[in-house]
N, C-alpha and C. Protein backbone atom coordinates (compact mmCIF):
# COMPACT_ATOMS: atom_id res chain seq x y z
N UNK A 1 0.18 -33.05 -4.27
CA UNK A 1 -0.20 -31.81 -3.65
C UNK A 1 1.04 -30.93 -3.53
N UNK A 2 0.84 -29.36 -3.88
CA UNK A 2 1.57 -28.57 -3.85
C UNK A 2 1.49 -27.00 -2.92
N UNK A 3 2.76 -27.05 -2.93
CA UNK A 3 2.23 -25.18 -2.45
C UNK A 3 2.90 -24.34 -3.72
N UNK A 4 1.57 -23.52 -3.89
CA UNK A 4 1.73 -22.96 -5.07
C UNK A 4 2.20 -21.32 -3.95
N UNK A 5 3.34 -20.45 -4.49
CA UNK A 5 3.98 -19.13 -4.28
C UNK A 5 3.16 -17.99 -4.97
N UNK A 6 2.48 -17.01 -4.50
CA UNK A 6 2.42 -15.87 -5.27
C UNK A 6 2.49 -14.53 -4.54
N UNK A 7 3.11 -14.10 -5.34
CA UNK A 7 2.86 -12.88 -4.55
C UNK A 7 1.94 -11.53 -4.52
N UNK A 8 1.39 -11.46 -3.21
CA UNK A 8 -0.26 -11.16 -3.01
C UNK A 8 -0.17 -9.40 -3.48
N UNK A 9 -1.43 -8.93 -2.36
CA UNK A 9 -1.32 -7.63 -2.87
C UNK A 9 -0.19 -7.19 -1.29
N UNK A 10 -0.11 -5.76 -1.63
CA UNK A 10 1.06 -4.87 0.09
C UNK A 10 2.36 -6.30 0.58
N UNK A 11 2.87 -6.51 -0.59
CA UNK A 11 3.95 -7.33 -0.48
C UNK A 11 3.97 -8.59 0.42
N UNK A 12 2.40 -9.07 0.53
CA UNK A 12 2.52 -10.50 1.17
C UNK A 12 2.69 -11.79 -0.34
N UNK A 13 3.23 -12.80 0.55
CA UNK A 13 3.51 -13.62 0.21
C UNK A 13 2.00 -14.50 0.38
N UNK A 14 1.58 -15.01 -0.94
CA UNK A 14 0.52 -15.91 -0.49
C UNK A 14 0.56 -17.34 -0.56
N UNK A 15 0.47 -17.84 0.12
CA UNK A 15 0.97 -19.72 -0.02
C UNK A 15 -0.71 -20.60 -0.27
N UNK A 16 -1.31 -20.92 -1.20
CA UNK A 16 -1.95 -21.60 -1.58
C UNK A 16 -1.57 -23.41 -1.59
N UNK A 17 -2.95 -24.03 -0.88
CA UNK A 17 -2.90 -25.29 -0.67
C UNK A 17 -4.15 -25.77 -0.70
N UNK A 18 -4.48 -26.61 -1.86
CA UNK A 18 -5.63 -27.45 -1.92
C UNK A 18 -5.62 -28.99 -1.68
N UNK A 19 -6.61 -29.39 -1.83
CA UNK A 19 -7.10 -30.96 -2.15
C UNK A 19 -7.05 -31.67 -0.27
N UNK A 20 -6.56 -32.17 -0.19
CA UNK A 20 -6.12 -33.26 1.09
C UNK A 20 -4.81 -33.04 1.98
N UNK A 21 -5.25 -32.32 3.03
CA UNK A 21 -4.12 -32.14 4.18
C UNK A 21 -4.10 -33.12 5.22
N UNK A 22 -3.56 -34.46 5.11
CA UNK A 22 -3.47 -35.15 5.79
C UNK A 22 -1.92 -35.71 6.31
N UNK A 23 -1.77 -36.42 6.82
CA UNK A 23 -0.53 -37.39 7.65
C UNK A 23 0.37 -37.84 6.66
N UNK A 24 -0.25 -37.63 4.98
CA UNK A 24 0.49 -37.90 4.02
C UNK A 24 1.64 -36.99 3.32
N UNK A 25 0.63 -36.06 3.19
CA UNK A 25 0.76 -34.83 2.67
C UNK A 25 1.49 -33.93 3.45
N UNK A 26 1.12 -33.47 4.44
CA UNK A 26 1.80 -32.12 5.43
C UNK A 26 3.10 -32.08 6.10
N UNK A 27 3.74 -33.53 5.97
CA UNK A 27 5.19 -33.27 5.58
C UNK A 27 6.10 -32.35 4.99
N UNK A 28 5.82 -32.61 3.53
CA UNK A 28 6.47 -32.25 2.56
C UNK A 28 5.35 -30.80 2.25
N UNK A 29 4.75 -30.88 2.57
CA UNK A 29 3.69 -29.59 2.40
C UNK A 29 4.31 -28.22 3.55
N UNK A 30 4.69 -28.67 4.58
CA UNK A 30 5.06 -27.72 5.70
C UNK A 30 6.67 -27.59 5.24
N UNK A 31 7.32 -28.67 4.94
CA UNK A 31 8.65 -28.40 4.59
C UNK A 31 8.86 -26.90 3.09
N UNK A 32 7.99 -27.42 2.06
CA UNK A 32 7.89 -26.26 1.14
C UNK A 32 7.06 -25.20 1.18
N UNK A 33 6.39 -25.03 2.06
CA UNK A 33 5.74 -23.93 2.50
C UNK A 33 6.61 -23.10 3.78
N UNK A 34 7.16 -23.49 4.36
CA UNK A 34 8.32 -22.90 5.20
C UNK A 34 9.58 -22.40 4.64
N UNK A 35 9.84 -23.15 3.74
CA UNK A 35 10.98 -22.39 2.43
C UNK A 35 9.79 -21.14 1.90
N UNK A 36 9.51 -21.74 1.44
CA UNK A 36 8.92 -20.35 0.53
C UNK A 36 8.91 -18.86 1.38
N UNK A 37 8.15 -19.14 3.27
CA UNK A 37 8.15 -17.65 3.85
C UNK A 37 9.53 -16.93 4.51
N UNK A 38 11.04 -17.96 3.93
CA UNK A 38 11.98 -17.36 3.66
C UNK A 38 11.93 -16.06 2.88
N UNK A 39 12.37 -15.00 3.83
CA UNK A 39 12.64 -13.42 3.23
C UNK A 39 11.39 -12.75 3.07
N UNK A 40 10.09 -12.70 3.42
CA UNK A 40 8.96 -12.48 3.14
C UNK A 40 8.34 -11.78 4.48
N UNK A 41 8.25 -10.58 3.19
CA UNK A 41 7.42 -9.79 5.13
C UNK A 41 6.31 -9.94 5.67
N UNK A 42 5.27 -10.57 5.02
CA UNK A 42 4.16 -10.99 5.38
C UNK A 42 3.63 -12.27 4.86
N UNK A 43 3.29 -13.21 5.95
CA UNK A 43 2.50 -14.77 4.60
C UNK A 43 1.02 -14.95 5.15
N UNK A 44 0.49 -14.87 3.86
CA UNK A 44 -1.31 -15.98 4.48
C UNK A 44 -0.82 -16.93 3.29
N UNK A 45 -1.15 -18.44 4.24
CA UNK A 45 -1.42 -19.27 3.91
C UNK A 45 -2.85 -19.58 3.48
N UNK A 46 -3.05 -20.07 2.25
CA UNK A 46 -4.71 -20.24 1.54
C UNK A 46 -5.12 -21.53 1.74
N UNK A 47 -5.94 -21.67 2.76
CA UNK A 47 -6.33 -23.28 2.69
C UNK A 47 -8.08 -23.00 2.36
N UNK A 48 -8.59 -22.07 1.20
CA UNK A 48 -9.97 -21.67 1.02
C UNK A 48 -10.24 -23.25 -0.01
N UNK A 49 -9.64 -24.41 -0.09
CA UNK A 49 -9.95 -24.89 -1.10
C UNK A 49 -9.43 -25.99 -0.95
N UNK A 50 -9.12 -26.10 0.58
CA UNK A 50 -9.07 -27.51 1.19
C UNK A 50 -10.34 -28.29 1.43
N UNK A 51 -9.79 -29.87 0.54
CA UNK A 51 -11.22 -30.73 1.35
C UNK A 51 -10.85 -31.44 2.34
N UNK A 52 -9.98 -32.01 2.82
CA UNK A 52 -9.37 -32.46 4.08
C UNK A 52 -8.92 -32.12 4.97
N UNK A 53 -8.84 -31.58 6.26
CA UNK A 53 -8.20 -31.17 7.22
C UNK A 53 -7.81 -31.66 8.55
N UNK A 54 -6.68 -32.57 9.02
CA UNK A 54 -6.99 -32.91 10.31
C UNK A 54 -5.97 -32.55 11.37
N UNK A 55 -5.47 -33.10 12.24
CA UNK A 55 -4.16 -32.65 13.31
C UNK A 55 -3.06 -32.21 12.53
N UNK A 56 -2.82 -33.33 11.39
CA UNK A 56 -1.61 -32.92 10.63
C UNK A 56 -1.47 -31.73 10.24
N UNK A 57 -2.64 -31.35 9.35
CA UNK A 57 -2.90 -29.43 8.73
C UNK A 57 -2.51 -28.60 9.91
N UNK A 58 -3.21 -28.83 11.11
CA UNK A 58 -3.18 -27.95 12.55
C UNK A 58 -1.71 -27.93 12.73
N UNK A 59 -0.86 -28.86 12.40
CA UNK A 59 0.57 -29.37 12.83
C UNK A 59 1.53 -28.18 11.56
N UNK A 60 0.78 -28.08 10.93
CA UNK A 60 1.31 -27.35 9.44
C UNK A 60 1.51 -25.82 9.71
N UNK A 61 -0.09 -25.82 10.21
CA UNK A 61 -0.06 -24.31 10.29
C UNK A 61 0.43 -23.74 11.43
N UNK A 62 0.69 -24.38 12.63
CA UNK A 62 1.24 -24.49 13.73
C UNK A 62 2.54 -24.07 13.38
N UNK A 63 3.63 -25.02 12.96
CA UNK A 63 5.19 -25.01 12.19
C UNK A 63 5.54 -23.69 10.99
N UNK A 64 4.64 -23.38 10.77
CA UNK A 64 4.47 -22.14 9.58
C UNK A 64 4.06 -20.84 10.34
N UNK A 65 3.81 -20.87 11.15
CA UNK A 65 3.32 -19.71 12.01
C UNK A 65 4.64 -19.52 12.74
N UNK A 66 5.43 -20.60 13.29
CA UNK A 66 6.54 -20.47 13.83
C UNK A 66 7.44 -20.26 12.95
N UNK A 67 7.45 -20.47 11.81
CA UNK A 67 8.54 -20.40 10.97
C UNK A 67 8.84 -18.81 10.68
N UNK A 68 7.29 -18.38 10.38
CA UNK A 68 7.30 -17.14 10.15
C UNK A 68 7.57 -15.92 11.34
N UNK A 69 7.03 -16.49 12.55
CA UNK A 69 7.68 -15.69 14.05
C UNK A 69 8.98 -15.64 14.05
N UNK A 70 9.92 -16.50 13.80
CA UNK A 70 11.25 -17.16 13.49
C UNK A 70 11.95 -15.57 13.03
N UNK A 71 11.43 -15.49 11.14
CA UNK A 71 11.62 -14.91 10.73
C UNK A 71 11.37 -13.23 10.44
N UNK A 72 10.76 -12.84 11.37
CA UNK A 72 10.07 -11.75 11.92
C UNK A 72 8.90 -11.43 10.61
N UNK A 73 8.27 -12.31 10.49
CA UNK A 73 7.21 -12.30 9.35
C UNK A 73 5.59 -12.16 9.76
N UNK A 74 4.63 -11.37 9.14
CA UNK A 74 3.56 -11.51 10.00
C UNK A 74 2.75 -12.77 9.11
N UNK A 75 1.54 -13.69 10.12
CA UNK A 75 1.25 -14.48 9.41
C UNK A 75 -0.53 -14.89 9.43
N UNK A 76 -0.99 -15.36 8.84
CA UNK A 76 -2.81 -14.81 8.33
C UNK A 76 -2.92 -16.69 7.71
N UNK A 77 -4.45 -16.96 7.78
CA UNK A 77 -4.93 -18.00 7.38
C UNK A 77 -5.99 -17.68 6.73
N UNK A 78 -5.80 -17.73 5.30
CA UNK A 78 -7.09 -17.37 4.88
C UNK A 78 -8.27 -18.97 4.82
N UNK A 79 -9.30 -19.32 5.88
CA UNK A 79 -9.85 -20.32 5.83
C UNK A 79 -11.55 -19.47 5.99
N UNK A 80 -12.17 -19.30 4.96
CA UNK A 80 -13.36 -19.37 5.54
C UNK A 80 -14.12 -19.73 6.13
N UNK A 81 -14.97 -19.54 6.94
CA UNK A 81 -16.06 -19.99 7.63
C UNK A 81 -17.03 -20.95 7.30
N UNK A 82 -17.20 -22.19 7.53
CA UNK A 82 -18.11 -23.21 7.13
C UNK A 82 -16.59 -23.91 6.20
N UNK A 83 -15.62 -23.79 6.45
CA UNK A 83 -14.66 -24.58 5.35
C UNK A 83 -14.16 -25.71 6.06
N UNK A 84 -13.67 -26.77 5.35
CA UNK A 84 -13.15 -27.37 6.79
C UNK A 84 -11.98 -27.45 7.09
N UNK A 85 -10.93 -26.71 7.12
CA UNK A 85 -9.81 -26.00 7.64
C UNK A 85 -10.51 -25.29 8.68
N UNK A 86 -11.16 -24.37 8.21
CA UNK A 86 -11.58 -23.24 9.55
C UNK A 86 -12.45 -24.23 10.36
N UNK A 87 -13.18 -25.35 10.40
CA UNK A 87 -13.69 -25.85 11.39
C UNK A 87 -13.06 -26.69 12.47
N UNK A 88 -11.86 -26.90 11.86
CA UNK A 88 -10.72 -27.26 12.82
C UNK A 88 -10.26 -26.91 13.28
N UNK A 89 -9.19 -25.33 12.61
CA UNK A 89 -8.63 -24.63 13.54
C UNK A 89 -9.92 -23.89 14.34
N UNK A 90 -10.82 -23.77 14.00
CA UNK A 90 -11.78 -23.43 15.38
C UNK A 90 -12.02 -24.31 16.30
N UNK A 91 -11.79 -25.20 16.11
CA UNK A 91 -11.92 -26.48 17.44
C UNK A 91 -10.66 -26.26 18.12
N UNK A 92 -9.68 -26.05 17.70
CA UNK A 92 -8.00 -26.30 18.20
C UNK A 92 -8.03 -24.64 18.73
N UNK A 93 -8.46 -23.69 18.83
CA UNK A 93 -8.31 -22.51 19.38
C UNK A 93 -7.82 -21.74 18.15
N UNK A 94 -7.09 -21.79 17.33
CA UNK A 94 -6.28 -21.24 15.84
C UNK A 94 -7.26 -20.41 15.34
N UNK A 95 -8.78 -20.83 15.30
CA UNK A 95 -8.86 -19.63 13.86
C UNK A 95 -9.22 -18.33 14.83
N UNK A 96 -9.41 -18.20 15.57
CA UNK A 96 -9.84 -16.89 16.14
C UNK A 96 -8.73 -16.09 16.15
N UNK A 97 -7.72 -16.60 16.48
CA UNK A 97 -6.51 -15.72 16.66
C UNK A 97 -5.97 -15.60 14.88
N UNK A 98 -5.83 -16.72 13.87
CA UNK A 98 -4.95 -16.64 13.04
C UNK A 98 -5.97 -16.67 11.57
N UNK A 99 -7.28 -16.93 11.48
CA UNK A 99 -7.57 -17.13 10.17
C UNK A 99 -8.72 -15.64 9.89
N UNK A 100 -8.68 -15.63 8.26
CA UNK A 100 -9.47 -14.66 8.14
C UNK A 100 -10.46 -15.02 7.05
N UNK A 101 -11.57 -14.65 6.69
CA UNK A 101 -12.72 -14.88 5.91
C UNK A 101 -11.90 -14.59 4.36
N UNK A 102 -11.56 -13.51 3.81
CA UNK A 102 -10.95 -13.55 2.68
C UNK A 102 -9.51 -13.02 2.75
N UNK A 103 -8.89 -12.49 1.79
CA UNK A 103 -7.52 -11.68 1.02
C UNK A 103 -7.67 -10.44 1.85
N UNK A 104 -8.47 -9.66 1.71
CA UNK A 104 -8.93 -8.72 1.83
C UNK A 104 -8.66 -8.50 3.41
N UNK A 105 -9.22 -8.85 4.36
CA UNK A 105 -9.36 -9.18 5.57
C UNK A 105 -8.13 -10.14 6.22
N UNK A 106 -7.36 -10.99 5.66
CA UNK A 106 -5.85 -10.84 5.66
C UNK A 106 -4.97 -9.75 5.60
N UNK A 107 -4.75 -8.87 4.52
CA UNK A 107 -3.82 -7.84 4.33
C UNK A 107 -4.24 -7.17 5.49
N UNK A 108 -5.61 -6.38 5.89
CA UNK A 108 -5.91 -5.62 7.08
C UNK A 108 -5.28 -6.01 8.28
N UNK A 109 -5.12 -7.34 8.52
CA UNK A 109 -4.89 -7.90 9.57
C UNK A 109 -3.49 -7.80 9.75
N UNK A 110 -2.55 -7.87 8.55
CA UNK A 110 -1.58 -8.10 8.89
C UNK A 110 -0.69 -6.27 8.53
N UNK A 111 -1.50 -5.64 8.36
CA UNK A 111 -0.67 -3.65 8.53
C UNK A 111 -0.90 -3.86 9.78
């Protein structure tokens, strides 16, 4: 598992992450996803295409949200609704405040 870098539309940084966010993974997943929102004025993280999600992911996006406060960066979750990223951070309090339905609805969020 990787975090794939691209850069989105209005100069965000988009951090894409699929397959399995678990106790295995979100180590080394939060470590290179926290490099990457080095120098970056805005990040959504993409978890639209996660099948696993548990404390660890919450622990991810948690550390990446700070990373990016850190860095005076604004920061967006793109997790849809019915996904199961977003059904977690909706249990943990997170998606209301930090995730958004698409790209689209990220960038808004974060002008």
């Amino acid at each position: 598992m990787t975090v794939e870098r691209v850069e989105g539309p209005a100069g965000i940084t988009l951090l894409r992450i699929g397959g399995e966010v678990d106790i295995v993974s979100a180590g080394p997943l939060t470590d290179a996803a926290t490099a990457a929102t080095v120098g970056a004025r805005a990040v959504v993280l993409d978890l639209s295409t996660v099948t696993f999600f548990d404390s660890a992911g919450v622990r991810l996006v948690d550390r990446l949200a700070r990373a990016c406060d850190r860095n005076g960066a604004g920061f967006r979750v793109l997790a849809p609704t019915g996904g199961r990223a977003r059904r977690v951070l909706d249990l943990v309090g997170m998606g209301e405040v930090l995730a958004c339905e698409d790209l689209d609805a990220a960038v808004v969020a974060l002008q």
